[in-house]
Protein backbone atom coordinates (compact mmCIF):
# COMPACT_ATOMS: atom_id res chain seq x y z
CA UNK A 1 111.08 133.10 9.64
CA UNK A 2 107.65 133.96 8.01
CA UNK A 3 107.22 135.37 4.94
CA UNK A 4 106.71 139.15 4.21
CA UNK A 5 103.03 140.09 3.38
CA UNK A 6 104.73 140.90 -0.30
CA UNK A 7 105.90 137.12 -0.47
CA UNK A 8 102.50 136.03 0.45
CA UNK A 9 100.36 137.22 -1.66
CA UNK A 10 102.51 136.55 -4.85
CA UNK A 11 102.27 132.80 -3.36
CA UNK A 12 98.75 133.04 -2.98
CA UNK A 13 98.24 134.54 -6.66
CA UNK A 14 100.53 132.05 -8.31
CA UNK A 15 98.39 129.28 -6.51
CA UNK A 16 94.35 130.38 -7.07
CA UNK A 17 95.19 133.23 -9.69
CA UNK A 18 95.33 137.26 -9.30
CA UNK A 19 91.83 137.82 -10.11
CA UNK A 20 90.31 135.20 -7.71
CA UNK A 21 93.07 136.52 -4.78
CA UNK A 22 91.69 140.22 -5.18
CA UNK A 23 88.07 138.93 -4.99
CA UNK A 24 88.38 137.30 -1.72
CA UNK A 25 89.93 140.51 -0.67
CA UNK A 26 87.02 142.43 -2.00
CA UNK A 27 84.41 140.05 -0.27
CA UNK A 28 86.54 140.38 3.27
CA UNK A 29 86.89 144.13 2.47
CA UNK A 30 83.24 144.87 1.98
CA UNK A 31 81.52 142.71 4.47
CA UNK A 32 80.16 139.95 2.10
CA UNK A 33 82.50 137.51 4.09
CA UNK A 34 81.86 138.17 7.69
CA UNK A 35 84.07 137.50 10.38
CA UNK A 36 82.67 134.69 11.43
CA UNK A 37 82.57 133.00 7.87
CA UNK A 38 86.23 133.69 7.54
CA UNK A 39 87.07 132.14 10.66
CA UNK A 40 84.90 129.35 9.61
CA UNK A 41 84.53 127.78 6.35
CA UNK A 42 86.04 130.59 4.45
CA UNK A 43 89.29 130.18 6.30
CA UNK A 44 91.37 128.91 3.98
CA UNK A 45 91.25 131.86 1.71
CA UNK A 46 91.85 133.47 4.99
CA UNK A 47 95.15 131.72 5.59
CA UNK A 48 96.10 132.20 1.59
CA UNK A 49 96.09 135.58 1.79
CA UNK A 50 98.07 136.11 5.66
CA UNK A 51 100.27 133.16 5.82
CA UNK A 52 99.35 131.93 8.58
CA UNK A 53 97.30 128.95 9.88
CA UNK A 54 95.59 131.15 12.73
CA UNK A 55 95.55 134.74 11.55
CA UNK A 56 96.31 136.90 14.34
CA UNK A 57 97.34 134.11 16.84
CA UNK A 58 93.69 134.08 18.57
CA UNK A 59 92.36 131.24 20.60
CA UNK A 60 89.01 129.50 18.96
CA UNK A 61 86.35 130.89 18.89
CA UNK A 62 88.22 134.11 17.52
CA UNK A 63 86.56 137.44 19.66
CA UNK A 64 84.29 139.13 17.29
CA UNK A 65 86.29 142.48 18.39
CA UNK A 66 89.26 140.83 16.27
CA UNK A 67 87.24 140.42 13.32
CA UNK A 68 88.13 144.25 11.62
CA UNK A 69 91.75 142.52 10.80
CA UNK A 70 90.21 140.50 7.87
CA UNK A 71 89.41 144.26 6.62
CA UNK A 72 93.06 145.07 7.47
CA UNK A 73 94.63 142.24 5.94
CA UNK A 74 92.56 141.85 2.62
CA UNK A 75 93.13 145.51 2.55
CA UNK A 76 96.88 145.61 2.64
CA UNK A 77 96.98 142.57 -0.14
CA UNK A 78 96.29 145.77 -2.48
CA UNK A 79 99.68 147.22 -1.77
CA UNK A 80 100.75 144.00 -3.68
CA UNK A 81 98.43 143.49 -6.57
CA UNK A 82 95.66 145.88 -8.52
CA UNK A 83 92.67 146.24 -10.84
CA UNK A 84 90.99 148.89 -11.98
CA UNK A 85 87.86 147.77 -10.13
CA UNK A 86 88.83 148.42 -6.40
CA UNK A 87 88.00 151.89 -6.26
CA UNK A 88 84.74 151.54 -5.14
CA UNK A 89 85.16 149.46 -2.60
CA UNK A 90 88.42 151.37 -1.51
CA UNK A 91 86.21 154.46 -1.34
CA UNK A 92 83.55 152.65 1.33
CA UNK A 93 86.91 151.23 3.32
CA UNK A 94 87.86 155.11 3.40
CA UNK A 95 85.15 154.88 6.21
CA UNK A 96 86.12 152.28 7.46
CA UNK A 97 85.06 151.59 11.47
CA UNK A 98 88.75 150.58 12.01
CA UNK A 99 91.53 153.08 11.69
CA UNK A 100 93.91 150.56 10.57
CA UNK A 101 91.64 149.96 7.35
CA UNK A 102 91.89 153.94 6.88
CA UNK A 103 95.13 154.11 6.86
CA UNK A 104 95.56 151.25 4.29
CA UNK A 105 93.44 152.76 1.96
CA UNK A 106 95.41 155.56 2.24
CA UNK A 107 98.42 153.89 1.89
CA UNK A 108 97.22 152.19 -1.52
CA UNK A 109 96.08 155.77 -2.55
CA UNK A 110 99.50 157.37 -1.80
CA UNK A 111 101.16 153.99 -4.12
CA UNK A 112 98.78 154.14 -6.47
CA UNK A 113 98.02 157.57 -6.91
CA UNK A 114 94.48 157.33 -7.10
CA UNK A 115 93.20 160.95 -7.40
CA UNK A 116 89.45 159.47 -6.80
CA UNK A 117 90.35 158.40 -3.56
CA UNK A 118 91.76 161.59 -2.45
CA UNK A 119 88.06 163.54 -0.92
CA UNK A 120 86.89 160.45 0.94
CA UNK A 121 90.55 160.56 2.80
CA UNK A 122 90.28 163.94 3.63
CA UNK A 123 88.33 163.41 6.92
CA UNK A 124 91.06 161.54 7.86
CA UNK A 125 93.62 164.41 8.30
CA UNK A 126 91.63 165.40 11.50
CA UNK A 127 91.83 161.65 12.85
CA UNK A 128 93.01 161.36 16.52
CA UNK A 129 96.03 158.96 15.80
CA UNK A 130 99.11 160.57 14.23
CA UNK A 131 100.49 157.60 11.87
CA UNK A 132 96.53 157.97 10.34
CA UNK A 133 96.59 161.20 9.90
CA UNK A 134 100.44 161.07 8.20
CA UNK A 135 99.35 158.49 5.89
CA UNK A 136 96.37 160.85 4.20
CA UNK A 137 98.59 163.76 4.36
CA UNK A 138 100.86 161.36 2.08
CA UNK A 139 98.05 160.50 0.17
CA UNK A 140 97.21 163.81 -0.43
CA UNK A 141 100.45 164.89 -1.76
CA UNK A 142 100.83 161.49 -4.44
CA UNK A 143 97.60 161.80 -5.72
CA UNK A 144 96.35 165.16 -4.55
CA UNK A 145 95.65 168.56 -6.66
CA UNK A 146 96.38 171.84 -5.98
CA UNK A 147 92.94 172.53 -4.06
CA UNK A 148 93.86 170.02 -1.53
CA UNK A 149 96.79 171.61 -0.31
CA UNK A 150 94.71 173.98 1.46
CA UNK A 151 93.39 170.86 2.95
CA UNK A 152 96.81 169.82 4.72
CA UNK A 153 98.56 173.42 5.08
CA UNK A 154 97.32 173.17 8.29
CA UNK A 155 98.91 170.36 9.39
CA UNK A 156 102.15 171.75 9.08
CA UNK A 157 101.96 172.92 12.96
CA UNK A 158 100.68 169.24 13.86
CA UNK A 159 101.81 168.51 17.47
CA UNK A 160 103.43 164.94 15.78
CA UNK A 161 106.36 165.29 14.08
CA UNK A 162 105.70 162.71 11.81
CA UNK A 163 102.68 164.43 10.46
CA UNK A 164 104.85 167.82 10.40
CA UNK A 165 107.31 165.85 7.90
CA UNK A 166 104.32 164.59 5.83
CA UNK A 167 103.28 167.80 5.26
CA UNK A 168 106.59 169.39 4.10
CA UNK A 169 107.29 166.47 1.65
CA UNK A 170 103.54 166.18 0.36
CA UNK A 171 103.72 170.17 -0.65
CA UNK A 172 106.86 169.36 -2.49
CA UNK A 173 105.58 166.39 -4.14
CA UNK A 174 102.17 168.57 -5.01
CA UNK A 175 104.42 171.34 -6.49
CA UNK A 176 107.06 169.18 -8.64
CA UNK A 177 103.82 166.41 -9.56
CA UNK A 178 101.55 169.65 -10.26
CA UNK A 179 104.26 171.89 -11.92
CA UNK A 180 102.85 174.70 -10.03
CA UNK A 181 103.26 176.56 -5.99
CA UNK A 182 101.11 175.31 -3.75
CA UNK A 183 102.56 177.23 -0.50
């Protein structure tokens, strides 16, 4: 049985340190490691922060079209661990080419509440996918203010149910976080 992504990354932190764990996420996050480096010399890092001796189960040479998972992964190692720092580059992933990178950072914005993050997700809650759309919605209501309610009101007749659901439980969570009706 593999280890949860949870379990990895506290094994990767307690062997090369927090601080050097989140900067190989940053440098996979932004770009400065490219795919092919971290299928390539910067693959152990690669395999510290997944688990895994081939990330993603590819045959070698990995497809360049697999490459946006290194954004995915080193993304989702900030559900685990934090600094102050990663905003920035969390606000550039917010654009992020692959929708699975979206909805990570806003996952980590929904977690962490991170209020600064909230306008660059906003574009997502007209994304085609439903779960991408759900997760800003979310992030919108745990780190959200009152103006961006009017921002996911009109989700609330969203053809997915899931994103009808987000919607309800975001406006509560605006209303009891804000201390004010946002309906």
């Amino acid at each position: 049985m593999r280890d949860s992504p949870r379990d990895v990354v506290r094994a990767a932190c307690a062997r090369y340190g927090e601080d050097v764990v989140i900067d190989w996420c940053v440098a996979f996050l932004s770009g400065e490691i490219s795919g092919e480096e971290a299928y390539g010399a910067e693959l152990p890092k690669l395999v510290a922060i997944t688990g895994s001796d081939n990330p993603g189960g590819w045959k070698s040479p990995v497809d360049p079209v697999n490459y946006y998972w290194i954004r995915v992964w080193a993304a989702r190692v900030f559900l685990y661990v934090w600094r102050d720092d990663l905003v920035d580059v969390l606000l550039k992933a917010a654009s992020d080419p692959a929708w699975r990178v979206q909805e990570h950072v806003a996952k980590i914005t929904a977690q962490r509440e991170l209020g600064q993050l909230v306008d660059a997700l906003l574009p997502l809650l007209d994304h085609e996918l439903p779960r991408v759309r759900a997760a800003a919605v979310r992030a919108v209501g745990a780190a959200g203010e009152y103006e961006h309610a009017e921002a996911i009101r009109p989700l609330a007749d969203d053809p997915d149910q899931t994103v009808r659901a987000a919607v309800e439980r975001s406006l509560e969570k605006l209303e009891t976080r804000l201390d004010r009706p946002v309906r």
